[in-house]
Protein backbone atom coordinates (compact mmCIF):
# COMPACT_ATOMS: atom_id res chain seq x y z
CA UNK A 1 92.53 119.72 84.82
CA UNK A 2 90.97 116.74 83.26
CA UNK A 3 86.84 116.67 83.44
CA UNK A 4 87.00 113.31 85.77
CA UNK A 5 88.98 114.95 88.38
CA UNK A 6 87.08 118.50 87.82
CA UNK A 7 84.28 116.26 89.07
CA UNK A 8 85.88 115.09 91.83
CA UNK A 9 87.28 118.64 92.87
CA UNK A 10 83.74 120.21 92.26
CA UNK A 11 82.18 117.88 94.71
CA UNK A 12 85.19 118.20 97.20
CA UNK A 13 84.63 121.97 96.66
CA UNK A 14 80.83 121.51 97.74
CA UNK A 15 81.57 119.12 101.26
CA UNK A 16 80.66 115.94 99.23
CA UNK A 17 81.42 112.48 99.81
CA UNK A 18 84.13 110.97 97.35
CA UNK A 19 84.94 107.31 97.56
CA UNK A 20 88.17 105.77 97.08
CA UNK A 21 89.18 102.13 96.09
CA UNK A 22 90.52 100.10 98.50
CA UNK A 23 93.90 97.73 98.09
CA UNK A 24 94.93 97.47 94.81
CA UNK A 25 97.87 95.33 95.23
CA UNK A 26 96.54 93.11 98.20
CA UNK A 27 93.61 92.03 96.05
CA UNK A 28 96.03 91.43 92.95
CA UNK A 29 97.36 88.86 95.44
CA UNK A 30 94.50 87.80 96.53
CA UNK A 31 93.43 86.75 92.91
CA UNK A 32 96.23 84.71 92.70
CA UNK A 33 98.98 86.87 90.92
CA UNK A 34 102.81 86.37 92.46
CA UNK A 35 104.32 88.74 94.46
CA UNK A 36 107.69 89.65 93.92
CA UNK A 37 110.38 89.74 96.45
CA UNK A 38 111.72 93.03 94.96
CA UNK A 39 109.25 94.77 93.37
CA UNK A 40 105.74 93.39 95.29
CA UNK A 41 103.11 93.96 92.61
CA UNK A 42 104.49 95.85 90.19
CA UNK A 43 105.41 93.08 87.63
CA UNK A 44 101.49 91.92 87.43
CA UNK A 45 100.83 95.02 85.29
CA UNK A 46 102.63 93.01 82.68
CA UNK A 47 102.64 89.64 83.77
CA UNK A 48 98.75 89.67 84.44
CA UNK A 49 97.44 92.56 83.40
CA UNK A 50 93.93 90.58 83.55
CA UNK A 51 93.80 90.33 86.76
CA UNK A 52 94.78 94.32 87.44
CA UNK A 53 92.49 95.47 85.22
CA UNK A 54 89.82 93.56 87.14
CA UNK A 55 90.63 94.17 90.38
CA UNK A 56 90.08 98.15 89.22
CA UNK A 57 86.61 96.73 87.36
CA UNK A 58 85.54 95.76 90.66
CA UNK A 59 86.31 98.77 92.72
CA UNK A 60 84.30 100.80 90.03
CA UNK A 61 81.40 98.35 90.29
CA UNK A 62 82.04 98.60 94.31
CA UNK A 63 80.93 102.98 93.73
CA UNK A 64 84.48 104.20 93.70
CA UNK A 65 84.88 107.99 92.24
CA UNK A 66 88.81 107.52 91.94
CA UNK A 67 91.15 104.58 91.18
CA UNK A 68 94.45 104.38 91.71
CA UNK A 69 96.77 102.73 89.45
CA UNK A 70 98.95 99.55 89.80
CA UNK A 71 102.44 102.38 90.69
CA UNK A 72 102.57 102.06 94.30
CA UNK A 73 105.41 99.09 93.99
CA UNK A 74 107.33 101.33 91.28
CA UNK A 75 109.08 102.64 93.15
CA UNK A 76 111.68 105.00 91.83
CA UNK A 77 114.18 104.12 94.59
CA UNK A 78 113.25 100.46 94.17
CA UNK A 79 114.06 100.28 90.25
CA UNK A 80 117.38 102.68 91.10
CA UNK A 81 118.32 100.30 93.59
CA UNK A 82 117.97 97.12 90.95
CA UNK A 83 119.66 98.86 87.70
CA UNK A 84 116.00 98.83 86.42
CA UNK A 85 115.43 102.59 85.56
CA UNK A 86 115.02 102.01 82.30
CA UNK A 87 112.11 99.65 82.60
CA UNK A 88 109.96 102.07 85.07
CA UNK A 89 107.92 103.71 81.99
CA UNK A 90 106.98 100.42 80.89
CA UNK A 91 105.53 99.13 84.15
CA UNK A 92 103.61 102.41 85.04
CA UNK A 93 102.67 103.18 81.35
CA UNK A 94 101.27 99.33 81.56
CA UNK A 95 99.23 100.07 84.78
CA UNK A 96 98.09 103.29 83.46
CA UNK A 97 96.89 101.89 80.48
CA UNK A 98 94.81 99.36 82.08
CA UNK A 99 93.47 101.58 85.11
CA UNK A 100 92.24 104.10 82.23
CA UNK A 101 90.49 101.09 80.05
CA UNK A 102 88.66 99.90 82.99
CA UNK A 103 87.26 103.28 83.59
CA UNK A 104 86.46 104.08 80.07
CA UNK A 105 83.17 105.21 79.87
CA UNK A 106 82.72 106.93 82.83
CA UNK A 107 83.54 109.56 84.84
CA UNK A 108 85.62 107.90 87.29
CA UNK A 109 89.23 109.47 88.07
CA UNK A 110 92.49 107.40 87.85
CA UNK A 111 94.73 108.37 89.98
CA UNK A 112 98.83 107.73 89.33
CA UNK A 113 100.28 106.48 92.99
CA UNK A 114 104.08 107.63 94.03
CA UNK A 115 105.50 106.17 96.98
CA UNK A 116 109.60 106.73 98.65
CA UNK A 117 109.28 102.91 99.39
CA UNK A 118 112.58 101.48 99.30
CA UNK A 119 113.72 97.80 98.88
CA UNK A 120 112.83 95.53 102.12
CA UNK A 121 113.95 92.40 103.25
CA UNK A 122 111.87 89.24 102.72
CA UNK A 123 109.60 88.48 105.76
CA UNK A 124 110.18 92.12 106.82
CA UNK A 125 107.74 94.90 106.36
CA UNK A 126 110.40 97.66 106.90
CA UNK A 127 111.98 99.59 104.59
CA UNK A 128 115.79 99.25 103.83
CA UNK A 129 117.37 102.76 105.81
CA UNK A 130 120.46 102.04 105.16
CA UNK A 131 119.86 102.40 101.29
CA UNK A 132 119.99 106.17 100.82
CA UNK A 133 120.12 108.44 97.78
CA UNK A 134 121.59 112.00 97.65
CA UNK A 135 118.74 114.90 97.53
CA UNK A 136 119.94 115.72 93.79
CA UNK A 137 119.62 112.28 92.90
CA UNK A 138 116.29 111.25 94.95
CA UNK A 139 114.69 114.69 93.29
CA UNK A 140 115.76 113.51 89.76
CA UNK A 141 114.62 109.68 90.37
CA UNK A 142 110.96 111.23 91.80
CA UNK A 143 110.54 113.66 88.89
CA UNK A 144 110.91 111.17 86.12
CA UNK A 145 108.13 108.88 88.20
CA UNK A 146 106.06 111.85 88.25
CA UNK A 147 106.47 112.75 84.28
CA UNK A 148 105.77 109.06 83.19
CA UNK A 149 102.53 109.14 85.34
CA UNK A 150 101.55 112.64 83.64
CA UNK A 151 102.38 111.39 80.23
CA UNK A 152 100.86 108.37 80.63
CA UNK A 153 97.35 110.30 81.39
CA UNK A 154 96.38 110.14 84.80
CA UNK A 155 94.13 112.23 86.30
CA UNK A 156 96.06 113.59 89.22
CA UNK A 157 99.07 111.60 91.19
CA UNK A 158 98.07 110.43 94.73
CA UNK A 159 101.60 110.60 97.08
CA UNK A 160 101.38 107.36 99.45
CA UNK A 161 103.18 106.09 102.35
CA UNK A 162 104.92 109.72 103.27
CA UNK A 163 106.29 108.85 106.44
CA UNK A 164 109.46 111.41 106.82
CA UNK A 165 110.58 115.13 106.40
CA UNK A 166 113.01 113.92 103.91
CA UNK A 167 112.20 111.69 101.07
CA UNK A 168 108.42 112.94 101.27
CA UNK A 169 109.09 116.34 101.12
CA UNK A 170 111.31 115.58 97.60
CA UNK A 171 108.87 113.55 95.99
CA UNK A 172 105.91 115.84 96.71
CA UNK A 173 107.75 118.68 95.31
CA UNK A 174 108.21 116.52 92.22
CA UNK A 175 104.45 115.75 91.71
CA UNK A 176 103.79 119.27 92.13
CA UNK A 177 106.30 120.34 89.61
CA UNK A 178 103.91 118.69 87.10
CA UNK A 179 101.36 120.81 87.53
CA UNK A 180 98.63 118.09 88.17
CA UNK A 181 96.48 118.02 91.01
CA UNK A 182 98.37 115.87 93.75
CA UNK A 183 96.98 114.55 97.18
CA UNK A 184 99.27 113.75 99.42
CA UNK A 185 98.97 110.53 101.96
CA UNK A 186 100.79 110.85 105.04
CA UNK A 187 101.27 107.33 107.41
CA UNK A 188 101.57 106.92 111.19
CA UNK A 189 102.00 104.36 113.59
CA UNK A 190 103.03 104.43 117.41
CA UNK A 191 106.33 104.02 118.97
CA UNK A 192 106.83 102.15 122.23
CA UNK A 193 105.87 105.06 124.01
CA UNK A 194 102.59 105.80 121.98
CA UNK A 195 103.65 108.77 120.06
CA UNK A 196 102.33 109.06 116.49
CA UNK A 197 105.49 108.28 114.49
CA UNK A 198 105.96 108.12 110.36
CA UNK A 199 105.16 104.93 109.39
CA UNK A 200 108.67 102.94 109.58
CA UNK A 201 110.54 106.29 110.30
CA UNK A 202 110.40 106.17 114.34
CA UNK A 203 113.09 109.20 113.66
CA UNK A 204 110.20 111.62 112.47
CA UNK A 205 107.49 112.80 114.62
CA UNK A 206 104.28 112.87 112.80
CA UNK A 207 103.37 115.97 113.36
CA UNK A 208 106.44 117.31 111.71
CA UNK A 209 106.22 115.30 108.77
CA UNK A 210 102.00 117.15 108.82
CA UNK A 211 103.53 120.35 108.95
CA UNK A 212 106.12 119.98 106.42
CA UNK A 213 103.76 118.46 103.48
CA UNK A 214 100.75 120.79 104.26
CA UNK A 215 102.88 123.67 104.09
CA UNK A 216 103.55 122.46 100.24
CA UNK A 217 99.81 123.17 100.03
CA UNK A 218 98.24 120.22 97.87
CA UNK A 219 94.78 119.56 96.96
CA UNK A 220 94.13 117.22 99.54
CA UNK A 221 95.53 115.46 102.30
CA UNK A 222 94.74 111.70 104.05
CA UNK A 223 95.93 109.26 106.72
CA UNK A 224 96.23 106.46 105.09
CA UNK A 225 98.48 102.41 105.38
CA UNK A 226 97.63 103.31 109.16
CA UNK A 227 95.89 101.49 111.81
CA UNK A 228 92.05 102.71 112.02
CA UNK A 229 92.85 102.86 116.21
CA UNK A 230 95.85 105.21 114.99
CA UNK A 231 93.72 107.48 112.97
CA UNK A 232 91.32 109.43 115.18
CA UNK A 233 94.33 111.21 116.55
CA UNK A 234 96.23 111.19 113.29
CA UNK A 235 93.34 113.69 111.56
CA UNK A 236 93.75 115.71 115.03
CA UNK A 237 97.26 116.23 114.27
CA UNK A 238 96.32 116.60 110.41
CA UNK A 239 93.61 119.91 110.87
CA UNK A 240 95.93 121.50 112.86
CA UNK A 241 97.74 122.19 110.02
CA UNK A 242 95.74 121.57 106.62
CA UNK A 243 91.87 123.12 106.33
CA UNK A 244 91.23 121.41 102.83
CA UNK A 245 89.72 118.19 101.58
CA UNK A 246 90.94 115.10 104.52
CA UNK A 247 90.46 111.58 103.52
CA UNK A 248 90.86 108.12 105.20
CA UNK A 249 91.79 104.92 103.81
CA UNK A 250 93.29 102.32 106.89
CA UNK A 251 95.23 99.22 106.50
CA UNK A 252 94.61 95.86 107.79
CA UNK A 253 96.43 92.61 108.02
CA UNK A 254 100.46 93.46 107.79
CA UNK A 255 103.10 92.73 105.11
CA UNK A 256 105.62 89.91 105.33
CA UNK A 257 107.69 90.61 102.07
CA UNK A 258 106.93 89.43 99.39
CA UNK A 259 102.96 88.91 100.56
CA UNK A 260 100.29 90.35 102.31
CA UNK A 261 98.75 88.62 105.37
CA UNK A 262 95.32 89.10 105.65
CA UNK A 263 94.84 88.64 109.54
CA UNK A 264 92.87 90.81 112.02
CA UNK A 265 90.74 92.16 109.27
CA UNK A 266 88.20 94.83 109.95
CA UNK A 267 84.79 93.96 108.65
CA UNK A 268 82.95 96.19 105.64
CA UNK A 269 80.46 97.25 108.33
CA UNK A 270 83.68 97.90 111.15
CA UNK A 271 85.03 100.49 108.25
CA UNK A 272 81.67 101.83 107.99
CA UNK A 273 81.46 102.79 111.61
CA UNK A 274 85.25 103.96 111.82
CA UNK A 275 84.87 106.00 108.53
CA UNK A 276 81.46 107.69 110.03
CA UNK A 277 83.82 108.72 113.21
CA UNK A 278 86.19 109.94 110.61
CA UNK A 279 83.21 112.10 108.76
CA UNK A 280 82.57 113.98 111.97
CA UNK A 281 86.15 114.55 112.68
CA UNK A 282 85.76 116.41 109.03
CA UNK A 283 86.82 113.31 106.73
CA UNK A 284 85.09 114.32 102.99
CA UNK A 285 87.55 111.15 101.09
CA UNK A 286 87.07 107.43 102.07
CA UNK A 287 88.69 104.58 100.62
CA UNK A 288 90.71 101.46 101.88
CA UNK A 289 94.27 100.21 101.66
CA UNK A 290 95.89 97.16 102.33
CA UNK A 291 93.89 94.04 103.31
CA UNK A 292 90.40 96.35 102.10
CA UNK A 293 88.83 95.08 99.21
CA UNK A 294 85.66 95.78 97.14
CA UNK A 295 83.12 94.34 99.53
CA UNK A 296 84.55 96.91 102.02
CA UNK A 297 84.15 99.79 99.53
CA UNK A 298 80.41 98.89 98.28
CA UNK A 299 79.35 99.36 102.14
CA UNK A 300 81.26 102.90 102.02
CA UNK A 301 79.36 104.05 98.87
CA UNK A 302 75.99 102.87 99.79
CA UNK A 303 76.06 104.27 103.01
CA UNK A 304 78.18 107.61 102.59
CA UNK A 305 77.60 109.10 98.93
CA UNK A 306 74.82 111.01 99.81
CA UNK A 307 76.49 112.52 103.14
């Protein structure tokens, strides 16, 4: 265990407040770096690495105790799906790199982000189902993410977006396999009927997908890429099957491959209120995702760090 994240746990460990970042790859857009129809943000660890390596700058500045590297978009599948395995090391060793420079010198975590996304279709924001990989070769694809995020350095590995019993399940296994720390991020939204669902899996209850990544036992768990309205009931469903650390970090806007669209979005001071709801629900972790940005996770440190 590295002494960043040994901070981190030690304060978890004591009921502490930790603060996430908020969207890395919505405010890489937002400064003005393309966004790929295939591979979102990935390609600005390489293409404008300046701009990554301030957007993390700012979330430090902001009072965030983790960061989460540019490795969300990296997808495994994704770069299976393309013929692009082979590059995959040098996009995450790239975001890596520049995550851990713009923490140098303090004792801020970087996290190493692992998603299942798969490729979408432009002006969608769903998820390609009909692309599918064996469970032999979605294990293999996931463990190779998972070893060029632990050889690159990070801190821990931070499993986003698990929205299924399937795919999630695989790639949590493989971050564990690594023997670094690994939170795990579970998504909802509602179906027609107003169920919790996974997020773009309207086949998997929410609850099930809960039960099946708690019982993998992690070091935390979060709702997270999920509506704030959604995620009252979503840490509900969460303690009734995982006692440790919970965190929150809520989407705004929606995705329209390739870009983000920042509409509807909930003010620094809105997240403030939802995320003190979420602190007496038993929320320790609190962060943004996409459409939050640094102004959003100042507020959360002044006001929560000393809770």
């Amino acid at each position: 265990m590295s002494a960043n994240y040994k901070l981190v746990a030690d304060r978890l460990s004591r009921g502490e407040t930790i603060i996430l970042d908020g969207g890395t790859g919505t405010d890489i857009q937002r400064r003005g770096a393309p966004m790929s129809g295939e591979t979102w943000c990935a390609e600005a660890n390489l293409t404008h690495p300046e701009i990554v390596k301030a957007v993390h700058q700012d979330y430090i500045s902001a009072g965030a105790d983790v960061i989460t590297a540019n490795t969300f978009a990296s997808s495994a599948l994704v770069f299976n799906n393309l013929g692009r395995d082979h590059e995959l090391s040098m996009v995450d060793n790239a975001a890596v790199r520049l995550a851990k420079e713009a923490a140098s010198g303090s004792m801020v975590a970087v996290a190493g982000s692992m998603s299942t996304m798969r490729p979408m279709s432009l002006g969608s924001d769903r998820n390609d189902l009909s692309l599918g990989w064996t469970e032999a070769e979605a294990r293999q694809l996931f463990r190779n993410k998972a070893r060029i995020l632990k050889d690159a350095g990070v801190d821990f590995i931070m499993m986003e977006l698990m929205r299924d019993t399937d795919y999630a399940v695989w790639a949590c296994e493989s971050a564990l396999e690594t023997g670094l720390p690994v939170w795990i991020g579970v998504s909802t939204e509602r179906d027609t009927a107003g169920t919790l669902r996974g997020w773009g899996r309207a086949d998997c209850r929410f609850e099930d997908i809960v039960a099946a990544l708690a019982a993998l036992k992690p070091d935390a768990m979060s709702v997270m890429h999920s509506s704030p309205n959604d995620t009252d009931e979503a840490i509900a469903v969460l303690k009734q099957y995982w006692t440790g650390p919970i965190g929150t970090y809520p989407e705004c806007g929606y995705f329209q491959s390739p870009d983000w669209l920042f509409v509807d979005v909930i003010s620094p001071e809105g997240l403030l209120d939802k995320s003190r709801d979420w602190r007496r629900l038993g929320a320790s972790i609190f962060g943004g995702c996409c459409g939050i940005g640094p102004d959003h996770i100042a507020v959360l440190a002044e006001e929560l760090r000393s809770l």
